[in-house]
N, C-alpha and C. Protein backbone atom coordinates (compact mmCIF):
# COMPACT_ATOMS: atom_id res chain seq x y z
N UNK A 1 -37.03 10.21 16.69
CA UNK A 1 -36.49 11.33 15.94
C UNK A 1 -35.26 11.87 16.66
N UNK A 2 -34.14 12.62 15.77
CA UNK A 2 -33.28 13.06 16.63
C UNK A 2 -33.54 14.22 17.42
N UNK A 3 -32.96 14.62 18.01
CA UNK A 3 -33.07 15.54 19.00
C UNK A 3 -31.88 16.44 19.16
N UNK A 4 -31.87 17.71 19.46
CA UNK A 4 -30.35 18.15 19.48
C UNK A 4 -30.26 18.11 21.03
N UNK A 5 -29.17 17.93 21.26
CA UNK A 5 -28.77 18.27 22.99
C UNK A 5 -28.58 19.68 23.52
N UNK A 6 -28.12 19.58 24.77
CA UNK A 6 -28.73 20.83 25.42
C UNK A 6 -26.87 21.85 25.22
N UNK A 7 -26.52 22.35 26.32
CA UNK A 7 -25.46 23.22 25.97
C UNK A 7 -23.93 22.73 25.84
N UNK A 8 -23.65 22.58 25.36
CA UNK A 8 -21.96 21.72 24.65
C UNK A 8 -21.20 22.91 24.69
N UNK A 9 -19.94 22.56 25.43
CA UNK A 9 -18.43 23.38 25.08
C UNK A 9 -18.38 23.95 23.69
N UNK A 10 -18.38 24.95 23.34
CA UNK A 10 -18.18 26.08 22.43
C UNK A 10 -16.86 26.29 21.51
N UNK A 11 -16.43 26.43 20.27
CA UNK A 11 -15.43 26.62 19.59
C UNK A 11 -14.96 27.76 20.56
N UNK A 12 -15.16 28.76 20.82
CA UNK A 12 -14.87 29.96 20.98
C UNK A 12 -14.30 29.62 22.66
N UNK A 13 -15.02 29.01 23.28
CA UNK A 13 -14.42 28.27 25.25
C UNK A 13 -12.96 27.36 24.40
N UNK A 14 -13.09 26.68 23.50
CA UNK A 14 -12.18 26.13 23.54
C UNK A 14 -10.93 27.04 22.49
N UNK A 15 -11.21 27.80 21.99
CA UNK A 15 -10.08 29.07 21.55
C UNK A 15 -9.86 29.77 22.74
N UNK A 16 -10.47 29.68 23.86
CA UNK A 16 -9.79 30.59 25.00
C UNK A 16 -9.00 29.70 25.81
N UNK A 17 -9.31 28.40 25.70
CA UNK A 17 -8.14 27.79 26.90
C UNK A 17 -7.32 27.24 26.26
N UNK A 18 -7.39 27.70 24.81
CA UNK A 18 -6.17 26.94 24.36
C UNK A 18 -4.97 28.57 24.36
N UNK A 19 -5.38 29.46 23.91
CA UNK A 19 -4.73 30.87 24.12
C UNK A 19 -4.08 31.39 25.66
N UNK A 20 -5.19 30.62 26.79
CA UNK A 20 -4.58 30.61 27.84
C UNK A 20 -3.14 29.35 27.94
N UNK A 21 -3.56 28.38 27.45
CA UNK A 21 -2.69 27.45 27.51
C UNK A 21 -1.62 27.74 27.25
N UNK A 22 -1.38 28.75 25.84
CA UNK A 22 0.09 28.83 24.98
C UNK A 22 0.77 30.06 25.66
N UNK A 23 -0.23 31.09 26.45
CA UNK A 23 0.83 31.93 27.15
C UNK A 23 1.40 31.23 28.08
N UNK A 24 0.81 30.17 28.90
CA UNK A 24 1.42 29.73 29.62
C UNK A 24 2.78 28.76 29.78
N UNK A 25 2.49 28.16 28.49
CA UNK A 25 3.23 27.65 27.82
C UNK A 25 4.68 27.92 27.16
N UNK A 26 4.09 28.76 26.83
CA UNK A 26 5.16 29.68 26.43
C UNK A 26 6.14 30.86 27.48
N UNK A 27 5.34 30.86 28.65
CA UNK A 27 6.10 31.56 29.73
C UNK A 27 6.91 30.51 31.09
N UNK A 28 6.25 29.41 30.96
CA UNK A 28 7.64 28.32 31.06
C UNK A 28 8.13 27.56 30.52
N UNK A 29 8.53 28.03 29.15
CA UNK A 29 9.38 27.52 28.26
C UNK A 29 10.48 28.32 28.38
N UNK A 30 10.42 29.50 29.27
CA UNK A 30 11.83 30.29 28.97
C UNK A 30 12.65 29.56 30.34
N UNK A 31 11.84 29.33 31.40
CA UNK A 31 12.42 28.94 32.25
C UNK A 31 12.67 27.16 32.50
N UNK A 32 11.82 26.52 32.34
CA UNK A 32 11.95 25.16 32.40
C UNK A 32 11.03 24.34 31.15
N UNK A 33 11.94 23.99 30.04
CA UNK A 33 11.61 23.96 29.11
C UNK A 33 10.72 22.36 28.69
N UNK A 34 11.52 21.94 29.93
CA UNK A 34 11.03 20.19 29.90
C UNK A 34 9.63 20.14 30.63
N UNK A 35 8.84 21.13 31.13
CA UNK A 35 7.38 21.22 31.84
C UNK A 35 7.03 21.72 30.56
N UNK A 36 7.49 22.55 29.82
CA UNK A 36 6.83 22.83 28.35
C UNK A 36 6.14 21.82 27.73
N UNK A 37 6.59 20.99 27.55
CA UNK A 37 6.87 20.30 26.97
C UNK A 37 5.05 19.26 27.02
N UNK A 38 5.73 18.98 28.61
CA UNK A 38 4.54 18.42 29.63
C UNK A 38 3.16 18.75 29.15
N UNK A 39 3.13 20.47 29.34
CA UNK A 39 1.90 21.42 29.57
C UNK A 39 1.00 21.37 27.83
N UNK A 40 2.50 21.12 27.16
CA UNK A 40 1.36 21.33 25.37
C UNK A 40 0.90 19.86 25.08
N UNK A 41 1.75 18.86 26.17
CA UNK A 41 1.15 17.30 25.56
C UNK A 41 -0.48 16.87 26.43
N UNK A 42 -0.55 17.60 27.51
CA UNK A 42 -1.93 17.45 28.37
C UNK A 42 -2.60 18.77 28.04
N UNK A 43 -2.37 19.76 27.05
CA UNK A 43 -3.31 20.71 27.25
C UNK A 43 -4.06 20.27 26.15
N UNK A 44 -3.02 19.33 24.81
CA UNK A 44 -3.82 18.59 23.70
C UNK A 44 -4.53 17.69 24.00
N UNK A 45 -4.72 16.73 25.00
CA UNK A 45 -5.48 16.02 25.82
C UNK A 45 -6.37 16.30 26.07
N UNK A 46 -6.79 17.57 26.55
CA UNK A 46 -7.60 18.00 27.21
C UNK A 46 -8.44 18.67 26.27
N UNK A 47 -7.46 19.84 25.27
CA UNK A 47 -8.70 19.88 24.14
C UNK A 47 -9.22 19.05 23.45
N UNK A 48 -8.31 17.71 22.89
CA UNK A 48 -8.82 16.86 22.36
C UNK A 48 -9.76 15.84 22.74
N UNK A 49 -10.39 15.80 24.22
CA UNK A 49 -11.30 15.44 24.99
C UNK A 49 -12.63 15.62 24.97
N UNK A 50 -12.72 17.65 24.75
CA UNK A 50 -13.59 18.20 24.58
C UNK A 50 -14.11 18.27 23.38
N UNK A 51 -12.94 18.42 22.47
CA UNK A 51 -13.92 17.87 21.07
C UNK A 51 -14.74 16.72 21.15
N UNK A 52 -14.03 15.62 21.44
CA UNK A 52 -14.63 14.27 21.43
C UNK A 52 -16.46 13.94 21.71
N UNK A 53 -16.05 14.91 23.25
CA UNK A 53 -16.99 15.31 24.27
C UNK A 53 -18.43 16.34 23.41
N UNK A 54 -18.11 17.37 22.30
CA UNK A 54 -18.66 17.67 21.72
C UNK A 54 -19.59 17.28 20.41
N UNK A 55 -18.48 15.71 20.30
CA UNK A 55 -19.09 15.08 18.70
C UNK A 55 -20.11 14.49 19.54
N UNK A 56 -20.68 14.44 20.35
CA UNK A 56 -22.02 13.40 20.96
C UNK A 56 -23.39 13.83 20.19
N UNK A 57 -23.59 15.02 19.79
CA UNK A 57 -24.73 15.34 18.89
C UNK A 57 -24.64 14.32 17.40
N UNK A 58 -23.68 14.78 16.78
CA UNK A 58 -23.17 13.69 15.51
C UNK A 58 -23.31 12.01 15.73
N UNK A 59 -22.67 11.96 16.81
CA UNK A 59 -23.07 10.49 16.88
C UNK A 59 -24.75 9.91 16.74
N UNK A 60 -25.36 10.86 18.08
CA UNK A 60 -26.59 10.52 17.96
C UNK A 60 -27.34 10.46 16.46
N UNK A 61 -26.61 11.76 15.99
CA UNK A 61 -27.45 11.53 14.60
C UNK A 61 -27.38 10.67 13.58
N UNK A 62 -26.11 9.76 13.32
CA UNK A 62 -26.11 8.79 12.90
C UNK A 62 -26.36 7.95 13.08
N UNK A 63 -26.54 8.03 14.47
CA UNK A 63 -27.79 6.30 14.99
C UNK A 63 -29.08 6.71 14.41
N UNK A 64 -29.52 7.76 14.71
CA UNK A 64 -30.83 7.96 13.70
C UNK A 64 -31.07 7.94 13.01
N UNK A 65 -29.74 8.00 12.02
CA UNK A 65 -30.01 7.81 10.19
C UNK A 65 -29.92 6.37 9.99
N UNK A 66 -29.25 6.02 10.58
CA UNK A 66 -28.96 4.47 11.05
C UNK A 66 -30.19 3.51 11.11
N UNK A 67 -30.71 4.00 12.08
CA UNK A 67 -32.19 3.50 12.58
C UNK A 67 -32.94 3.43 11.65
N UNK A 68 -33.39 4.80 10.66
CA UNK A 68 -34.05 5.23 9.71
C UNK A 68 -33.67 4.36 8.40
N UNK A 69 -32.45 4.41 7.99
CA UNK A 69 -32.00 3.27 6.63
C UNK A 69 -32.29 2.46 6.92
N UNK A 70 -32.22 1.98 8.25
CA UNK A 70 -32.30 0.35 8.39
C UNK A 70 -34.53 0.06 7.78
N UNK A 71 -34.87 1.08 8.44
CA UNK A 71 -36.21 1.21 7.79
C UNK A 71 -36.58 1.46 6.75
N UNK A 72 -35.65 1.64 5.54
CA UNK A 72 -35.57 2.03 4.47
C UNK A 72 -35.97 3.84 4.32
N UNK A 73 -36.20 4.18 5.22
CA UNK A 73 -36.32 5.67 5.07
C UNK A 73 -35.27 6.80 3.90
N UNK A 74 -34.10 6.82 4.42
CA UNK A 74 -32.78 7.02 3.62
C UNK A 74 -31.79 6.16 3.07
N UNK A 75 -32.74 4.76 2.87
CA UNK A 75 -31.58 4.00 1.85
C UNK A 75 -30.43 4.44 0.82
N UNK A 76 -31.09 5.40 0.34
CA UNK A 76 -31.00 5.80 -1.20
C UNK A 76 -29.47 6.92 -0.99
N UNK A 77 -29.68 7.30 0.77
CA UNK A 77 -28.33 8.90 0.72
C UNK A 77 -27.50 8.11 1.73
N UNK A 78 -27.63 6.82 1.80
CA UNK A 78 -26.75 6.54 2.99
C UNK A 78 -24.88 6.15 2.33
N UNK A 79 -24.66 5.94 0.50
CA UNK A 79 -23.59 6.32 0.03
C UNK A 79 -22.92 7.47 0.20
N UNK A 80 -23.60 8.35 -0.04
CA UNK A 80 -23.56 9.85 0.32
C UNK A 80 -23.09 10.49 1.01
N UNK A 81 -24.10 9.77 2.34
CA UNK A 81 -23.37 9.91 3.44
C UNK A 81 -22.17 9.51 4.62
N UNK A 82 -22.43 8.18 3.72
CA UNK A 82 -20.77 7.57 4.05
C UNK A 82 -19.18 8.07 3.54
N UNK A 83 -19.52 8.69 1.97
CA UNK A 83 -18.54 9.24 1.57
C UNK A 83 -18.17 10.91 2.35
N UNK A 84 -19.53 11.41 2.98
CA UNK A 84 -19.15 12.56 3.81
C UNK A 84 -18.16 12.44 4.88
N UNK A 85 -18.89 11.11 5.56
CA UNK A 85 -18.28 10.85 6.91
C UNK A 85 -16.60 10.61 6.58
N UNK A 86 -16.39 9.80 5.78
CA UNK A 86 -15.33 9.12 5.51
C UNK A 86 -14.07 10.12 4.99
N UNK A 87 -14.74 11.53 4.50
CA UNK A 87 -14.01 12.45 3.88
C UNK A 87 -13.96 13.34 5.00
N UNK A 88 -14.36 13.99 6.10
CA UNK A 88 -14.89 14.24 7.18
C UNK A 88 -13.29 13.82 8.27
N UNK A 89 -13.50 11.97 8.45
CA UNK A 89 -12.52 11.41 9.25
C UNK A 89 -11.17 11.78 8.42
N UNK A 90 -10.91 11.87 7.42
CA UNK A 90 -9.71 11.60 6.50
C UNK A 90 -9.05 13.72 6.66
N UNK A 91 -10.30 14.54 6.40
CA UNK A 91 -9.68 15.54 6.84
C UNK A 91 -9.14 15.66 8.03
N UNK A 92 -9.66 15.21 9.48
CA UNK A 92 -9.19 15.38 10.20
C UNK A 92 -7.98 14.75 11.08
N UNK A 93 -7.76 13.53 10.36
CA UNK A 93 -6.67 12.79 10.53
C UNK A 93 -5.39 13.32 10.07
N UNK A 94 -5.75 13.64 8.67
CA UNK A 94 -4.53 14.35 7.64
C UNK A 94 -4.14 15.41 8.29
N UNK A 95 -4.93 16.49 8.15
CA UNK A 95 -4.99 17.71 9.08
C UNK A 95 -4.00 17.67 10.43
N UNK A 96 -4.64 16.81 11.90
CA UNK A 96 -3.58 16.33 12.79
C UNK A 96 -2.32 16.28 12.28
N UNK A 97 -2.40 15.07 11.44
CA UNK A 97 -1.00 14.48 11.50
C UNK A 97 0.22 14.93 10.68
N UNK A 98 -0.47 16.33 9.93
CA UNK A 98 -0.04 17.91 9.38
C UNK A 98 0.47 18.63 10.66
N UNK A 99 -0.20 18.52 11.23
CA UNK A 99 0.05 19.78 12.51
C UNK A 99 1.62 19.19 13.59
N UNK A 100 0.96 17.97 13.85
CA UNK A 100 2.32 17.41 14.53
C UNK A 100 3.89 17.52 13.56
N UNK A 101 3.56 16.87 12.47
CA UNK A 101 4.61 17.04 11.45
C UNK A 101 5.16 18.81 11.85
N UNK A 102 4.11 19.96 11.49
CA UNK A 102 4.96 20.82 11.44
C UNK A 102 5.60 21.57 13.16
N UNK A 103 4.49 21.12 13.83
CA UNK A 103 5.56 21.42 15.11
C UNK A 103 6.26 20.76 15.57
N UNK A 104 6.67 19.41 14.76
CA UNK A 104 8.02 19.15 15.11
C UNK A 104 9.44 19.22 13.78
N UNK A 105 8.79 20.10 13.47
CA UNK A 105 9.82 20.90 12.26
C UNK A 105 9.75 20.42 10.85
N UNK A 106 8.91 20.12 10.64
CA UNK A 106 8.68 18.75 9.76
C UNK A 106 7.54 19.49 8.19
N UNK A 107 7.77 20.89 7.93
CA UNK A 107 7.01 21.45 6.90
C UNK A 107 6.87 20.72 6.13
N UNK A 108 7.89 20.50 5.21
CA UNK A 108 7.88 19.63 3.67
C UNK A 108 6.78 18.29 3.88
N UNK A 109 7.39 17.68 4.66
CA UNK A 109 6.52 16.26 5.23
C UNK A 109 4.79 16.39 5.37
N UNK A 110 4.40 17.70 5.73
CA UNK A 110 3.32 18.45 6.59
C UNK A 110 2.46 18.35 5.28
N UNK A 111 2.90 18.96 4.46
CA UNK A 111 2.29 19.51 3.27
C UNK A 111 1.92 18.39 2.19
N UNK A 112 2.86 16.78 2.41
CA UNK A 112 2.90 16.05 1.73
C UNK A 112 1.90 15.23 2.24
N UNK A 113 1.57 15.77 3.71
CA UNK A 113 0.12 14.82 4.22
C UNK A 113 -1.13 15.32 3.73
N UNK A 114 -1.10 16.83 3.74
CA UNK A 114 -2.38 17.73 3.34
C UNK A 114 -2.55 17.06 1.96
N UNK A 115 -1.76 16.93 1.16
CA UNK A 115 -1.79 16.76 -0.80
C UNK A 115 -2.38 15.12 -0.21
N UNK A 116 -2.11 14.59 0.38
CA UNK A 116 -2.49 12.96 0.34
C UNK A 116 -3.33 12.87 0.39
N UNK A 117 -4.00 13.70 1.45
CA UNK A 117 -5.55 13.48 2.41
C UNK A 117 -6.63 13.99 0.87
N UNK A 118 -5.98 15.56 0.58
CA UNK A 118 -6.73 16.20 -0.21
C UNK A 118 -7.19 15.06 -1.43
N UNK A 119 -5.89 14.52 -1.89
CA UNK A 119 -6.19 13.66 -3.34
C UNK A 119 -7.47 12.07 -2.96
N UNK A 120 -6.61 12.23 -1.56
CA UNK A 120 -7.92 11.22 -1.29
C UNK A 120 -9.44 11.40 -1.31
N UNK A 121 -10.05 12.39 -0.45
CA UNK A 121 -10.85 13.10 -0.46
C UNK A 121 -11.46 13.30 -2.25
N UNK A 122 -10.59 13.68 -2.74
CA UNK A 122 -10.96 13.54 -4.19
C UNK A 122 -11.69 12.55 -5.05
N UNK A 123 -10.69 11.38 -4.74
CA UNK A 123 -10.96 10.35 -5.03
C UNK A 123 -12.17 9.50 -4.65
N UNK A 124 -12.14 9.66 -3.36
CA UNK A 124 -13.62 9.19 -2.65
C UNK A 124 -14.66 10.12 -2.97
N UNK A 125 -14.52 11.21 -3.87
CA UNK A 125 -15.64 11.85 -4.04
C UNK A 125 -16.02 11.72 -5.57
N UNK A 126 -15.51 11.24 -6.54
CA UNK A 126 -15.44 11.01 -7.72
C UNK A 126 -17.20 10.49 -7.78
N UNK A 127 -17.54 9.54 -7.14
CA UNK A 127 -19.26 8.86 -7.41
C UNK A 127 -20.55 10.01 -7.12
N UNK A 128 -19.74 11.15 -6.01
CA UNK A 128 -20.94 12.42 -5.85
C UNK A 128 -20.48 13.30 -7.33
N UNK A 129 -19.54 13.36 -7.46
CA UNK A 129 -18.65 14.42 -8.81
C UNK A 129 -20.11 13.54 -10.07
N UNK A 130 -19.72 12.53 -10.29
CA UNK A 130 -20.18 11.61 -11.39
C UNK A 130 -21.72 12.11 -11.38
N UNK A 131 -22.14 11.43 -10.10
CA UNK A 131 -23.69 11.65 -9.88
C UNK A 131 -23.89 13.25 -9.94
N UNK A 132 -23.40 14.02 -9.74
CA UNK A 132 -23.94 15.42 -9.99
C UNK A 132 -23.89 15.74 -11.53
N UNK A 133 -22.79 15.22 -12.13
CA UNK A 133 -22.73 15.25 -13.37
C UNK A 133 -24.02 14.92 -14.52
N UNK A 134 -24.21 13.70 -13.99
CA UNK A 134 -24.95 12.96 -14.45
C UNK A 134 -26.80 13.89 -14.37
N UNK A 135 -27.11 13.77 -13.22
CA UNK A 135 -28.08 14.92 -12.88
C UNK A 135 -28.14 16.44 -13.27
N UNK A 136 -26.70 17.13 -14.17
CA UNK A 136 -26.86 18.08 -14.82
C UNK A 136 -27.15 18.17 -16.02
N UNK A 137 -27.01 16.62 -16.67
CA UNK A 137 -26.91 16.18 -17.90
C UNK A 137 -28.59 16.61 -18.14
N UNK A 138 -29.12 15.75 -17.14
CA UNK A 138 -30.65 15.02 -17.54
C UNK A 138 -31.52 16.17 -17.50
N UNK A 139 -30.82 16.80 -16.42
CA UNK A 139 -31.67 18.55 -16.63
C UNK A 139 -31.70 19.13 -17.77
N UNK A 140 -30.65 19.15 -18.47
CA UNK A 140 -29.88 20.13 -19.56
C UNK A 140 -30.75 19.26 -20.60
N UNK A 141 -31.45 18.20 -20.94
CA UNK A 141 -31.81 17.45 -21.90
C UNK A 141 -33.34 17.54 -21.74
């Protein structure tokens, strides 16, 4: 069975060293702008570490659902749940590669990733859209 793990880095630990990060960041950017530079490409490193470091609960749990389908336990939600995951990875890719776009000046571009990801997301969700549909039908009848 899964299990949850014990104490994991916190949204809120990692909103504080990233707030520490940007004053700092931002207070040698007036003076040496090329360590700026440095300090926001390893401080994303470093948060982006700890996320990583944090998805270890998620993982485990998909070896367990894993484990479990393979036993036929959740055959039946493992579409389901692939279209979560998959919509899941696609927000957060889009999202990123939104964020870089706009801090490097790049709005218009930014926004044209969010509409991509979003329509995708859409799209890959069309078979839960259908199936809910379908299951409101049979109620309603």
């Amino acid at each position: 069975m899964y299990e949850r793990h014990g104490h994991r880095m916190t949204t809120i630990k990692l909103c504080g060293i990233a707030i520490v990060a940007v004053v700092f960041i931002m207070t040698i950017k007036q003076f040496r702008p090329e360590y700026a530079t440095v300090l926001t490409t390893v401080t994303c490193i470093v948060l982006f570490t700890c996320v990583i470091a944090c998805l270890s609960p998620v993982t485990d749990m998909l070896g367990y659902i894993t484990e479990e389908a393979a036993s036929g336990k959740f055959s039946d939600f493992i579409p389901y749940i692939q279209i979560v995951m998959k919509s899941l990875g696609i927000a957060l890719i889009t999202q990123s590669t939104a964020d870089i776009c706009r801090d490097s000046g790049e709005g218009s571009i930014a926004e044209k990733i969010e509409l991509a990801g979003k329509a995708e997301i859409f799209v890959l969700s069309l078979p839960l859209l259908t199936e809910l549909i379908e299951i409101t039908g049979s109620l309603l009848t």
